[in-house]
Each structure stands twice: as C-alpha cells, then as structure tokens.
N, C-alpha and C. Protein backbone atom coordinates (compact mmCIF):
# COMPACT_ATOMS: atom_id res chain seq x y z
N UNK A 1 0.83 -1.20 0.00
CA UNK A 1 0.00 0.00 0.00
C UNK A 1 0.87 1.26 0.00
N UNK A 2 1.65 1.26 0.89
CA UNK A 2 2.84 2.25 1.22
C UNK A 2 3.31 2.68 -0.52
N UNK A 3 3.93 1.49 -1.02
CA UNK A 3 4.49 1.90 -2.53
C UNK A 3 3.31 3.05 -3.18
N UNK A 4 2.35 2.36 -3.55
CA UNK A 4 1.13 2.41 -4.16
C UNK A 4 0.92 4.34 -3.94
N UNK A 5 0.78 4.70 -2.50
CA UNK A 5 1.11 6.16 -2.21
C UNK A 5 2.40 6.92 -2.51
N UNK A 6 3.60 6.21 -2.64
CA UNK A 6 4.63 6.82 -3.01
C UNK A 6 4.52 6.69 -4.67
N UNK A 7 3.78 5.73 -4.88
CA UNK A 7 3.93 6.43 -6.90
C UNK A 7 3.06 7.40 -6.77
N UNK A 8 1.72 7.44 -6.24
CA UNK A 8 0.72 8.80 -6.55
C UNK A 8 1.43 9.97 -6.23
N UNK A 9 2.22 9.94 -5.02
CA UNK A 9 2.67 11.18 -4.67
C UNK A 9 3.86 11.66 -5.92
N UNK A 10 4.77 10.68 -6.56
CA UNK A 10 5.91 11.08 -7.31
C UNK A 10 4.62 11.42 -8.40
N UNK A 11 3.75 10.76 -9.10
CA UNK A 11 2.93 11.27 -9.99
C UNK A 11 2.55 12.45 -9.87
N UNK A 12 2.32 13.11 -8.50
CA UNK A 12 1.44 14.15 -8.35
C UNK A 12 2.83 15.28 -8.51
N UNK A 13 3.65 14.67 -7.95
CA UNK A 13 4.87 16.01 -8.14
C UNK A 13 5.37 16.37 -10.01
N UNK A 14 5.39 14.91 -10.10
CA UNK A 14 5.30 15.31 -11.40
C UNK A 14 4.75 16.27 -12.13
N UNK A 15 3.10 16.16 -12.23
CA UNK A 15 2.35 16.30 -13.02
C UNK A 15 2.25 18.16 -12.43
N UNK A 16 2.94 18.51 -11.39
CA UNK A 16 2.47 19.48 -11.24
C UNK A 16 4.01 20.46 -11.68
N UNK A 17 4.94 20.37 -11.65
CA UNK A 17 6.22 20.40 -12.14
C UNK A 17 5.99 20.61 -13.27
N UNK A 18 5.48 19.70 -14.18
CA UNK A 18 4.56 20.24 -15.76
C UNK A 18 3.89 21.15 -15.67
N UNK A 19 2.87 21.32 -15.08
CA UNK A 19 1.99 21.78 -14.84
C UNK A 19 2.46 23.37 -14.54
N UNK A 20 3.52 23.63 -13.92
CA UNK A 20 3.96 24.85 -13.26
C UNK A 20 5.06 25.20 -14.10
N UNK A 21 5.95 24.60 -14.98
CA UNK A 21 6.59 25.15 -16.00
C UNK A 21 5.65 25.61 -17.26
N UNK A 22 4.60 24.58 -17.31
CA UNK A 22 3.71 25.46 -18.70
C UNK A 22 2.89 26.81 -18.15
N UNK A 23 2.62 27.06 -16.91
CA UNK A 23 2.07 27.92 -16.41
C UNK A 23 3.33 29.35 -16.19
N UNK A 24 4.55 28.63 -16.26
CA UNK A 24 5.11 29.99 -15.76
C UNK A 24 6.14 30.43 -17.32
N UNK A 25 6.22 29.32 -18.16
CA UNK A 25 6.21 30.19 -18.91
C UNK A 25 5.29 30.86 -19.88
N UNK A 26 4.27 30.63 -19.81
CA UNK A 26 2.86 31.37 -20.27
C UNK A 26 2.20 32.68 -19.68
N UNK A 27 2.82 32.50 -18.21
CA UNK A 27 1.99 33.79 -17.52
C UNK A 27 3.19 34.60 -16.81
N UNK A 28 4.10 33.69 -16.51
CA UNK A 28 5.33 34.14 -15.78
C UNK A 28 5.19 33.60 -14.38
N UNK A 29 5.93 34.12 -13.55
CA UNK A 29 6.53 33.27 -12.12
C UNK A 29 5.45 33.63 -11.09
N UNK A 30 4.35 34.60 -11.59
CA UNK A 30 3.08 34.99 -10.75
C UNK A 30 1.91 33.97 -10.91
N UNK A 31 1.98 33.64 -12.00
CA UNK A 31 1.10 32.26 -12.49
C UNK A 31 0.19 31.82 -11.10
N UNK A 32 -1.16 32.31 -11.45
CA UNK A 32 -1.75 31.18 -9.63
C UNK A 32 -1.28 29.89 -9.59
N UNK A 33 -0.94 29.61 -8.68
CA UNK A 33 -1.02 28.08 -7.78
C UNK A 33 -2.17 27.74 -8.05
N UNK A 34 -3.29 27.79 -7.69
CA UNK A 34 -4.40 27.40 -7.88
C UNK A 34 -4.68 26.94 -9.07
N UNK A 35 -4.34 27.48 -10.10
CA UNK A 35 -4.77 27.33 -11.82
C UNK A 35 -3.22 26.07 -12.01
N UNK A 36 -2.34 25.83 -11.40
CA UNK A 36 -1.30 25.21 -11.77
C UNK A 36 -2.15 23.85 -11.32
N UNK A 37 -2.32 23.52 -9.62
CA UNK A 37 -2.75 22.79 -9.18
C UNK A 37 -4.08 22.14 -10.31
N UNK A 38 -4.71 23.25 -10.53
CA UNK A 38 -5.85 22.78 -11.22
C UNK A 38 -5.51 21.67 -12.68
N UNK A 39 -4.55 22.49 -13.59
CA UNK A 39 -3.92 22.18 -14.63
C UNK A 39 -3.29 20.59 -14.41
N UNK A 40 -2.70 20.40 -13.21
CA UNK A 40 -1.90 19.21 -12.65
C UNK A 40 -3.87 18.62 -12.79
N UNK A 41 -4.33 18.47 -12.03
CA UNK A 41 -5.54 17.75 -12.12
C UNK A 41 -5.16 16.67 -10.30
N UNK A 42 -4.66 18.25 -9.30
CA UNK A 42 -4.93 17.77 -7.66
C UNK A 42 -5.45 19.04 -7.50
N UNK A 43 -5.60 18.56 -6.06
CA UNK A 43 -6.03 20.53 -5.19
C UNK A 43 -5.17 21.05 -5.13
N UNK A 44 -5.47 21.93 -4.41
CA UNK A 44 -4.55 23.09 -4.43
C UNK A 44 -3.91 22.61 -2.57
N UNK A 45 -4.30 21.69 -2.05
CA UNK A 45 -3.76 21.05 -0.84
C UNK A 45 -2.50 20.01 -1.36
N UNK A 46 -2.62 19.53 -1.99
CA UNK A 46 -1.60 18.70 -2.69
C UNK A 46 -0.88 19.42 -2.84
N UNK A 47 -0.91 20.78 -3.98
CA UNK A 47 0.36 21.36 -4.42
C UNK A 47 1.46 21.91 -2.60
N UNK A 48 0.12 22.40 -2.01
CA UNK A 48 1.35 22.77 -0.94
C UNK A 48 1.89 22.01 -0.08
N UNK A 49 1.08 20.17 -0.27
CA UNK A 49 2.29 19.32 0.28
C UNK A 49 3.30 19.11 -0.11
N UNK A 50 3.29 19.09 -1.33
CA UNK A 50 4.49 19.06 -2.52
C UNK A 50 5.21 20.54 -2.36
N UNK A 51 4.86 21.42 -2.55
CA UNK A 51 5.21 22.78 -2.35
C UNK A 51 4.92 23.62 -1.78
N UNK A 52 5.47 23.83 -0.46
CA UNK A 52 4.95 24.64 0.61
C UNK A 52 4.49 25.86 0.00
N UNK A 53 5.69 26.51 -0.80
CA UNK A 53 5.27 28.03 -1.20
C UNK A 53 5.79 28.73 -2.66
N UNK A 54 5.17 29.47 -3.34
CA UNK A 54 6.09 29.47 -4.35
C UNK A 54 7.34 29.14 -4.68
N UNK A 55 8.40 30.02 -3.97
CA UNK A 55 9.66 29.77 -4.12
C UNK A 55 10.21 28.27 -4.13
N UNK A 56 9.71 27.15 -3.07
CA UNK A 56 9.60 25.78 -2.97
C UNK A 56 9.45 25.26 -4.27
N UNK A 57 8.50 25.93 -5.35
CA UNK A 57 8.30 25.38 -6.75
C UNK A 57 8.97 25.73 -7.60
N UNK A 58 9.33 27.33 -7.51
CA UNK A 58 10.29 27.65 -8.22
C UNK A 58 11.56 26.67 -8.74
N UNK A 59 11.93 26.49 -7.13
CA UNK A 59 13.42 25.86 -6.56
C UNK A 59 13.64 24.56 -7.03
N UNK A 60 12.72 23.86 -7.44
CA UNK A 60 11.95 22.47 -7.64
C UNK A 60 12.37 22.66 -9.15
N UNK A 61 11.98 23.71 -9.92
CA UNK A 61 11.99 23.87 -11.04
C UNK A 61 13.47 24.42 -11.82
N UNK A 62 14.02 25.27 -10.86
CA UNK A 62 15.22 25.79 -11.48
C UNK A 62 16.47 25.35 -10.80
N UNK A 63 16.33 24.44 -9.57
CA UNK A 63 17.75 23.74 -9.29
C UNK A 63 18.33 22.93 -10.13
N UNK A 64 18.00 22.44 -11.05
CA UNK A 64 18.67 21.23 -12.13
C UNK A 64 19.35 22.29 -13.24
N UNK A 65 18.15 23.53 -13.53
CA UNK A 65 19.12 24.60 -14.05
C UNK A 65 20.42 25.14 -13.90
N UNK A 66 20.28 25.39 -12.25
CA UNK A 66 21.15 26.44 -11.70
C UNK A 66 22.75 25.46 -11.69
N UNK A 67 22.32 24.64 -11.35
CA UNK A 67 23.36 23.21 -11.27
C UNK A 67 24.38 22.79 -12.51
N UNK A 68 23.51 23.05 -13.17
CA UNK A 68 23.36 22.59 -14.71
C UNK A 68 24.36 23.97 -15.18
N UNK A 69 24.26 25.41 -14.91
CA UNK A 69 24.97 26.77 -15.32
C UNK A 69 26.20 26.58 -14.38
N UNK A 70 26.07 25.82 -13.05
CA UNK A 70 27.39 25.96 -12.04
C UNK A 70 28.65 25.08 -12.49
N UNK A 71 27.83 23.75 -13.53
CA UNK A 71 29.00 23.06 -14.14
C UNK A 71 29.59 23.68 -15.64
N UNK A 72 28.62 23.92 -16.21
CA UNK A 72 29.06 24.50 -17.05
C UNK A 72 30.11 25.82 -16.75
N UNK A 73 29.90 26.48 -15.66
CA UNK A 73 31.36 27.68 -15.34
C UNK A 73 32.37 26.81 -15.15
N UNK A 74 31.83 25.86 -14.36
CA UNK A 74 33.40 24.89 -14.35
C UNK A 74 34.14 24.36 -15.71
N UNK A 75 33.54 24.30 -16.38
CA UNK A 75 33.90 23.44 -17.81
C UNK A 75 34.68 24.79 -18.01
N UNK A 76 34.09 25.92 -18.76
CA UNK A 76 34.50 26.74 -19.14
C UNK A 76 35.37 27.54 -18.12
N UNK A 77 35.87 27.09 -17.08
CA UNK A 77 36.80 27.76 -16.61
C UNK A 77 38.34 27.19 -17.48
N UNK A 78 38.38 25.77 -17.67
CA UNK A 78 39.51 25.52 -18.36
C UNK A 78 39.68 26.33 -19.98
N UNK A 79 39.11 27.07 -20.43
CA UNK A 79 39.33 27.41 -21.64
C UNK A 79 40.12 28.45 -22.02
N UNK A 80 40.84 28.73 -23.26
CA UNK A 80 42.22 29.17 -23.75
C UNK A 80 41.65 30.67 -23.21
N UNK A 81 40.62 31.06 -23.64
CA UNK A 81 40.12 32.85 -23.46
C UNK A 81 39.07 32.99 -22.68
N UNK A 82 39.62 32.91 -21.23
CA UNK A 82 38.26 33.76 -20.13
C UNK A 82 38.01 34.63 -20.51
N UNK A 83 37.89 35.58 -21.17
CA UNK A 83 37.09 36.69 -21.35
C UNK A 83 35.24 35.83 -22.06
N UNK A 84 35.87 35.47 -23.50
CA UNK A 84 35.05 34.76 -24.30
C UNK A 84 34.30 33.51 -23.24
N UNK A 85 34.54 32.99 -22.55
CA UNK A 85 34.36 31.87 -21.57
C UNK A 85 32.98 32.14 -20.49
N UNK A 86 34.02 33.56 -20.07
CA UNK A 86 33.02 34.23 -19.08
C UNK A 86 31.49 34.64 -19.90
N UNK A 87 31.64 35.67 -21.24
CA UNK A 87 30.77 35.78 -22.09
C UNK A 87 29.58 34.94 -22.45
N UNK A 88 30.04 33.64 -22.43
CA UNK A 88 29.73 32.67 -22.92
C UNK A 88 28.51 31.89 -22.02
N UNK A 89 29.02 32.30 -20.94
CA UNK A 89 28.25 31.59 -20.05
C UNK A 89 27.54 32.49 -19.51
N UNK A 90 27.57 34.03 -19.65
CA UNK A 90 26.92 35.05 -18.81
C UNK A 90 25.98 35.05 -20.04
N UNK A 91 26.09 34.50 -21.19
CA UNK A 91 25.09 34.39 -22.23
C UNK A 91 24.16 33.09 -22.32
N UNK A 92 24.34 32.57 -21.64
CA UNK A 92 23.63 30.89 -21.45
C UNK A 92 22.75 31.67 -20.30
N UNK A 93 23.18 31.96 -19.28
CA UNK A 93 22.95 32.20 -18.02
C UNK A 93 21.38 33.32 -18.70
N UNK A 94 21.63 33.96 -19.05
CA UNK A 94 20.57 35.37 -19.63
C UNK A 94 19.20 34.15 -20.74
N UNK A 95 19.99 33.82 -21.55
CA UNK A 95 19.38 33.32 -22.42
C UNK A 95 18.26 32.12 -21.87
N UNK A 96 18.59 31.06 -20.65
CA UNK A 96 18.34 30.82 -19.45
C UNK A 96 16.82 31.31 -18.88
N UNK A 97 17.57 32.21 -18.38
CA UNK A 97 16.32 33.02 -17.66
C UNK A 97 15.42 33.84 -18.15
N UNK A 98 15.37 34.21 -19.89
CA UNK A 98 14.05 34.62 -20.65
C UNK A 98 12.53 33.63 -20.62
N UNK A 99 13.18 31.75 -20.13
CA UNK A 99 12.20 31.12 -20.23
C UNK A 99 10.57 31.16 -19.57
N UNK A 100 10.94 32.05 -18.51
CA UNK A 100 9.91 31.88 -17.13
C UNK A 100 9.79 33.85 -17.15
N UNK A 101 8.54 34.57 -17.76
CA UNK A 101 8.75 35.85 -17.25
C UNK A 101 8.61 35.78 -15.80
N UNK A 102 9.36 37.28 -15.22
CA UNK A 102 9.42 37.29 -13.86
C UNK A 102 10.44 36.55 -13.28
N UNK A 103 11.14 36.08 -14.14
CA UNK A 103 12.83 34.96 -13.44
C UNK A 103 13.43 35.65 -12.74
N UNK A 104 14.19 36.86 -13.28
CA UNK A 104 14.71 37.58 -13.22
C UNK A 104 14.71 38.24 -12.09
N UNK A 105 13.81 38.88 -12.12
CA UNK A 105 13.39 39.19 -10.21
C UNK A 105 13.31 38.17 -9.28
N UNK A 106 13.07 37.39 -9.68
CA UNK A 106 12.83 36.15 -8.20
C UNK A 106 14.10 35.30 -8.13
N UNK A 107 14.91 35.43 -9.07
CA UNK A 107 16.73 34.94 -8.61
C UNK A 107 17.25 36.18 -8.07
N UNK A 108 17.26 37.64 -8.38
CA UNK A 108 17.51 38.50 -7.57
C UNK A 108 16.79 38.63 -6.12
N UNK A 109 15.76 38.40 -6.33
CA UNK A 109 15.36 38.30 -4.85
C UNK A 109 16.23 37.03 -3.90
N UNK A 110 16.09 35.90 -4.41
CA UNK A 110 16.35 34.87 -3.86
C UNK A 110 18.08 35.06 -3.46
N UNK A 111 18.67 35.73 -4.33
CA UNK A 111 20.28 36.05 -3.71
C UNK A 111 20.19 36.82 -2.44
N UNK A 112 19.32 38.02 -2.47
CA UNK A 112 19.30 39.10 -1.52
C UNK A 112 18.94 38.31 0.20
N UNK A 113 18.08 37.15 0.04
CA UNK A 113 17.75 36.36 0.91
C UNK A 113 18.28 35.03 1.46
N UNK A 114 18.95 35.23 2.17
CA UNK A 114 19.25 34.36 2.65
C UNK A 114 18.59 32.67 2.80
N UNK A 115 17.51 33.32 3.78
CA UNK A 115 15.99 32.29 4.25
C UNK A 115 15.33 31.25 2.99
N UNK A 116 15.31 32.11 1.71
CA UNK A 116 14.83 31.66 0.55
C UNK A 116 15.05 30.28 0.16
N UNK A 117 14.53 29.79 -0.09
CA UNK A 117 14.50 28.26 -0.50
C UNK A 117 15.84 28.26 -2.08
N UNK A 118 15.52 29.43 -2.76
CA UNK A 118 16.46 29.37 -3.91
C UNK A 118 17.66 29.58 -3.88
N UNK A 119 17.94 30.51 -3.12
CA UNK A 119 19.16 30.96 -2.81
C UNK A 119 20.20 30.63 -2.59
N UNK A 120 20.11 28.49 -2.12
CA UNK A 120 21.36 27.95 -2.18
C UNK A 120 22.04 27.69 -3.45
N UNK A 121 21.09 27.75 -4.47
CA UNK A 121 21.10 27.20 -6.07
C UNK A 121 21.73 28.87 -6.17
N UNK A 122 20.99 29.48 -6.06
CA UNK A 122 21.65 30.51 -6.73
C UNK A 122 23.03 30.91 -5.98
N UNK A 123 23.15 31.16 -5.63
CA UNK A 123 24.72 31.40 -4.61
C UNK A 123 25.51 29.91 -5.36
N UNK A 124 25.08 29.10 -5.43
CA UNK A 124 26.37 28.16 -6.43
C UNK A 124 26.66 28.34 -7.54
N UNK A 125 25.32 29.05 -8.58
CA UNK A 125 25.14 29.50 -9.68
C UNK A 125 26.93 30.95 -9.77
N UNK A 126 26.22 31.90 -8.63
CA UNK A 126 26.69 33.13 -8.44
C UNK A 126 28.01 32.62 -7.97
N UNK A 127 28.79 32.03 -7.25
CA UNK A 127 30.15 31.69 -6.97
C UNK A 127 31.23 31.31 -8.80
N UNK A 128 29.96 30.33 -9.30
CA UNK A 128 30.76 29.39 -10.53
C UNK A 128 31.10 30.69 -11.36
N UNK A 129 30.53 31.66 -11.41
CA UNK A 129 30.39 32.63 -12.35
C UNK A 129 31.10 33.71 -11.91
N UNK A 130 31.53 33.71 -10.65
CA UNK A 130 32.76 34.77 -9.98
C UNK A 130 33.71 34.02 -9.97
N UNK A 131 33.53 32.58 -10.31
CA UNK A 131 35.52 32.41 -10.66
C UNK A 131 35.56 32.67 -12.04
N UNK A 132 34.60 32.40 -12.97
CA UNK A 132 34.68 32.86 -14.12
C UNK A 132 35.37 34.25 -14.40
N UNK A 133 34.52 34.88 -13.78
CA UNK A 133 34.82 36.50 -13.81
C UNK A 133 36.57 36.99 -13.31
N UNK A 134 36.85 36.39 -12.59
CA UNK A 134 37.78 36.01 -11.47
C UNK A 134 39.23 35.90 -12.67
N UNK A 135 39.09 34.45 -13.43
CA UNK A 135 39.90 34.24 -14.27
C UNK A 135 40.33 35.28 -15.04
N UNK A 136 38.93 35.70 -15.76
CA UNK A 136 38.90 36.87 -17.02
C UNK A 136 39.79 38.01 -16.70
N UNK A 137 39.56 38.14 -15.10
CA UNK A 137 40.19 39.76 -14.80
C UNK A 137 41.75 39.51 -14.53
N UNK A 138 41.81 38.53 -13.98
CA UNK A 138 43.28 37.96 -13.92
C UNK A 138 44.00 37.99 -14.99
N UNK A 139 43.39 37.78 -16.23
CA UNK A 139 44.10 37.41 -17.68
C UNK A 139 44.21 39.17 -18.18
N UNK A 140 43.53 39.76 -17.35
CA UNK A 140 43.39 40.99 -18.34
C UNK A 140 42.03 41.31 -19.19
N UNK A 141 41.44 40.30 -19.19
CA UNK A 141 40.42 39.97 -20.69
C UNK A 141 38.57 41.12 -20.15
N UNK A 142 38.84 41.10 -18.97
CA UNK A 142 37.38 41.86 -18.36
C UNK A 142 38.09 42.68 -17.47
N UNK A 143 37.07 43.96 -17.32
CA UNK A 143 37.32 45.09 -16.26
C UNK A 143 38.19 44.36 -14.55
N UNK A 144 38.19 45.14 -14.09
CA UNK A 144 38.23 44.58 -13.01
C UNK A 144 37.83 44.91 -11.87
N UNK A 145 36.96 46.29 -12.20
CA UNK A 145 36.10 46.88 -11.32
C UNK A 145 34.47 46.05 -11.24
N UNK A 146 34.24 44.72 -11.85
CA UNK A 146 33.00 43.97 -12.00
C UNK A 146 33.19 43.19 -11.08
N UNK A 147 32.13 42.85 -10.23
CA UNK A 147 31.75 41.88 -9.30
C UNK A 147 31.21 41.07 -9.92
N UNK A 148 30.95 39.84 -8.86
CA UNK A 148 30.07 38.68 -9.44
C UNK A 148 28.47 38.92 -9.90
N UNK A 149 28.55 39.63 -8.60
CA UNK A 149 26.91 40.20 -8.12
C UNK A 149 26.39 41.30 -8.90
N UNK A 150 27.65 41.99 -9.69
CA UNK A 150 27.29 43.07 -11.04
C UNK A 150 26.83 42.16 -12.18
N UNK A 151 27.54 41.04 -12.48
CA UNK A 151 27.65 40.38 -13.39
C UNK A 151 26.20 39.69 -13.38
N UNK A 152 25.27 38.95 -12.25
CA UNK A 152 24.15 38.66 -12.10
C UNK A 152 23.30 39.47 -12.30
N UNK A 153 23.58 41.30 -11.71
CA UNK A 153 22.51 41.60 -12.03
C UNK A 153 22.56 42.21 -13.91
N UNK A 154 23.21 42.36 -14.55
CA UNK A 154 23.57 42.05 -15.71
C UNK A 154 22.85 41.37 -16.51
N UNK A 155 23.08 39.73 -16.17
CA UNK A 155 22.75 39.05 -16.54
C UNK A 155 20.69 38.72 -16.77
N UNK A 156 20.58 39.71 -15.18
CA UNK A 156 18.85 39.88 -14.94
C UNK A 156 18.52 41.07 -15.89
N UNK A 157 19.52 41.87 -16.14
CA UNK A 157 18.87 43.13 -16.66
C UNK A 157 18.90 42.54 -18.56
N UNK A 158 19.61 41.42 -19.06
CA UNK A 158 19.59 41.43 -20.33
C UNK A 158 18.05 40.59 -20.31
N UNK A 159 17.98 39.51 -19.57
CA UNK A 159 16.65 38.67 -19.56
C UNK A 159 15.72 39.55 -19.84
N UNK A 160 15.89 40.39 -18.64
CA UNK A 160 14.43 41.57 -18.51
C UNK A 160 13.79 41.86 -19.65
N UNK A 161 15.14 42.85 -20.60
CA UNK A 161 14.73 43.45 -21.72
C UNK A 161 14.52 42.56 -22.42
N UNK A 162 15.32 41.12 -22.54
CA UNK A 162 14.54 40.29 -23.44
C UNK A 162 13.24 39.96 -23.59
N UNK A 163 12.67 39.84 -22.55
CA UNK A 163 11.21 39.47 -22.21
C UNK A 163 10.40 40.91 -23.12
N UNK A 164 10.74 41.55 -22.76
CA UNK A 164 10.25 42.94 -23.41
C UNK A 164 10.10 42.55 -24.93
N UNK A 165 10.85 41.86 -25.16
CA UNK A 165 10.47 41.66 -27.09
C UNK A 165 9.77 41.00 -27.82
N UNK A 166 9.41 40.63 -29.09
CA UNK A 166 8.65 39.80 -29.70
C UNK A 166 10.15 38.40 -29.92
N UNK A 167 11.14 38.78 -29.82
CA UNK A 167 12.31 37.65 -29.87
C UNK A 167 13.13 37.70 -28.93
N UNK A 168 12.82 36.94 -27.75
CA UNK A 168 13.53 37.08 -26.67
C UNK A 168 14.93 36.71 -26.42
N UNK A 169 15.13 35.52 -27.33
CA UNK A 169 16.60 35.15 -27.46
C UNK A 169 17.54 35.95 -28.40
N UNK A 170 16.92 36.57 -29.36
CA UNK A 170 17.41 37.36 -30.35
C UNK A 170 17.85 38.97 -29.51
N UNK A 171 16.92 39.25 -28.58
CA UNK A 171 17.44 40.63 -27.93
C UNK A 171 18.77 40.29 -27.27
N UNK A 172 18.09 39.10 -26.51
CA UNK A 172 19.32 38.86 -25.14
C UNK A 172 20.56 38.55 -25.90
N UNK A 173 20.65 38.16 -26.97
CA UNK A 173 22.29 37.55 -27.75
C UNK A 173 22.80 39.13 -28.28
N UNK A 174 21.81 40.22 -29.00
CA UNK A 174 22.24 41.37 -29.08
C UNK A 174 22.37 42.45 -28.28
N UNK A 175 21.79 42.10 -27.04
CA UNK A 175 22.46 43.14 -25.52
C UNK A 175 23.47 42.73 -25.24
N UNK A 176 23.98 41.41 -25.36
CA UNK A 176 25.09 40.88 -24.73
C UNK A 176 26.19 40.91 -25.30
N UNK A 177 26.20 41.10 -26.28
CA UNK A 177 26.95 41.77 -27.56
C UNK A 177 27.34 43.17 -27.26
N UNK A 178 26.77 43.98 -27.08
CA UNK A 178 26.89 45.42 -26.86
C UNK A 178 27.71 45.64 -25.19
N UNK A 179 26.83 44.78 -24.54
CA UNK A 179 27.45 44.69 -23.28
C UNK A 179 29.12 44.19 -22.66
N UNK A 180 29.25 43.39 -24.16
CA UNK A 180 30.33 42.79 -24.34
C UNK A 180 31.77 43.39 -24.06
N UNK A 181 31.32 44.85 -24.96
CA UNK A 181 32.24 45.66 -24.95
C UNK A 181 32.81 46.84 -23.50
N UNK A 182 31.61 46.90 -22.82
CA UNK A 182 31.50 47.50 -21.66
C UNK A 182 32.18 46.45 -20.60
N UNK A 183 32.16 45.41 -20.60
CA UNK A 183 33.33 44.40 -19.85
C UNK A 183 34.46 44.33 -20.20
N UNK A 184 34.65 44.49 -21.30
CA UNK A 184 36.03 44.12 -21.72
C UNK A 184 37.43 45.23 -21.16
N UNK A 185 38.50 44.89 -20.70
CA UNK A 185 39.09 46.11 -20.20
C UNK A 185 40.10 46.54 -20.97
C-alpha cells in the first residue's frame, strides 16, 4: 500500500512540475497556484504538500538549471580565453532566464535572501560565475572593477529586456553583444 502512495505522490509532483513550467512560462513566475494545481488535475492542498510556497516550486523547477549553469562555469573555466568563456556563459545564463517571465526578479530576490528556499542554487550558480569572472580579470580579458553580483545583475537586466520583445533570445544575444564591450578592459 505504502508503494502504491509513493507512486501517486511522485505522480502528483510530477504532473504538477509540468503543470507549473507550462504555467510559468505562459503567464510568468506569478502564475496562480491554484490554476497550476488545477492544470496538474490535484487541489490546491496537494500542491502545498508538494510545495509549501512558491519559491519551494520555483526551486523544484530551477535547481537542475542552476546546477546545470554551475557546471558549465566549471567546464569553461579551463578554456584558452576567459574573457570569451566568461561571455559565454553570462550568455547561457541570460538566455536561461528569458524562459519563465518574472525569473529575473525572483533569482535577484532569492540572492538578496538568505531564508529563501532558492538561494542555495543561486549562490552556487553566483560563486561558478565569480571564478569565471575572477579568471577573465586575472588574464586581463574583463574590467576589473565587476563583481560577481554586477555580473548577475547584468545578466537579470539582459533577460528583462529580453522578455520585453517579440524575440527574446534574439534581444538577449544582441544586448550581450553590446554589453560585451562595456566588460572588456
């Protein structure tokens, strides 16, 4: 019987994990719970056993991301040109976070907070990407007046405007381009 409840429950996380990525990138990261829950096809009591509170779903949703951007700084830390390296990944990272409107703010929030359920993802995200930065300035290849935490919010401010467009990946690859040059030292 025991099993039998542990598949419904992995089903139910599932289905709402779907359920809350098609919702948030359709409406953005404000998306009701309620209409997600609904969409999943549980209550809205389910979702908050599964997910106490937004951020809980968020976190659910973008830790495999954030994980996923923290190895990739590692990869690209071995490469011939940190500058291009750093670029590279502060362009994954942007390109990234156009998926979900409202990302952008709620990884900035989630850094500023400690308490936040996201914030451990992001702070590994934000470290991989200050050795990045780290390298670049060492080589010469980026300013060296840039922080990590400049570089994130950067990275929130190209998403932003991306979202703003009818081609969101197409803005964010041509801000980052422009921006390119404003790092470089």
């Amino acid at each position: 019987m025991a099993e039998t409840v542990r598949a419904d429950a992995r089903r139910n996380h599932d289905l709402l994990l779907t359920a809350a990525r098609e919702a948030f990138a359709a409406r953005g990261t404000d998306a009701s719970l309620r209409d997600i829950a609904r969409q999943a096809g549980v209550g809205i009591g389910t979702l908050y056993r599964h997910f106490p509170t937004r951020e809980a779903l968020l976190e659910a949703l973008l830790a495999s991301r954030f994980d996923a951007l923290r190895q990739r700084a590692e990869q690209l830390s071995a490469a011939a040109a940190p500058g291009d390296a750093l670029l590279e990944w502060l362009g994954e990272l942007a390109a990234g976070s156009v998926t979900y409107r409202g990302l952008p703010e709620s990884v900035m929030a989630a850094l500023r907070d400690e308490q936040s359920r996201l914030h451990a993802s992001c702070a590994g995200m934000r470290a991989a990407g200050g050795l990045l930065l780290r390298r670049a300035q060492e080589a010469g290849e980026v300013r060296a007046d840039v922080t990590a935490a400049q570089l994130l919010a950067l990275a929130a401010g190209l998403a932003w405007a991306g979202e703003q467009s009818a081609d969101p990946a197409d803005m964010v690859r041509h801000l980052l381009s422009i921006a390119a040059g404003g790092l470089r030292s």
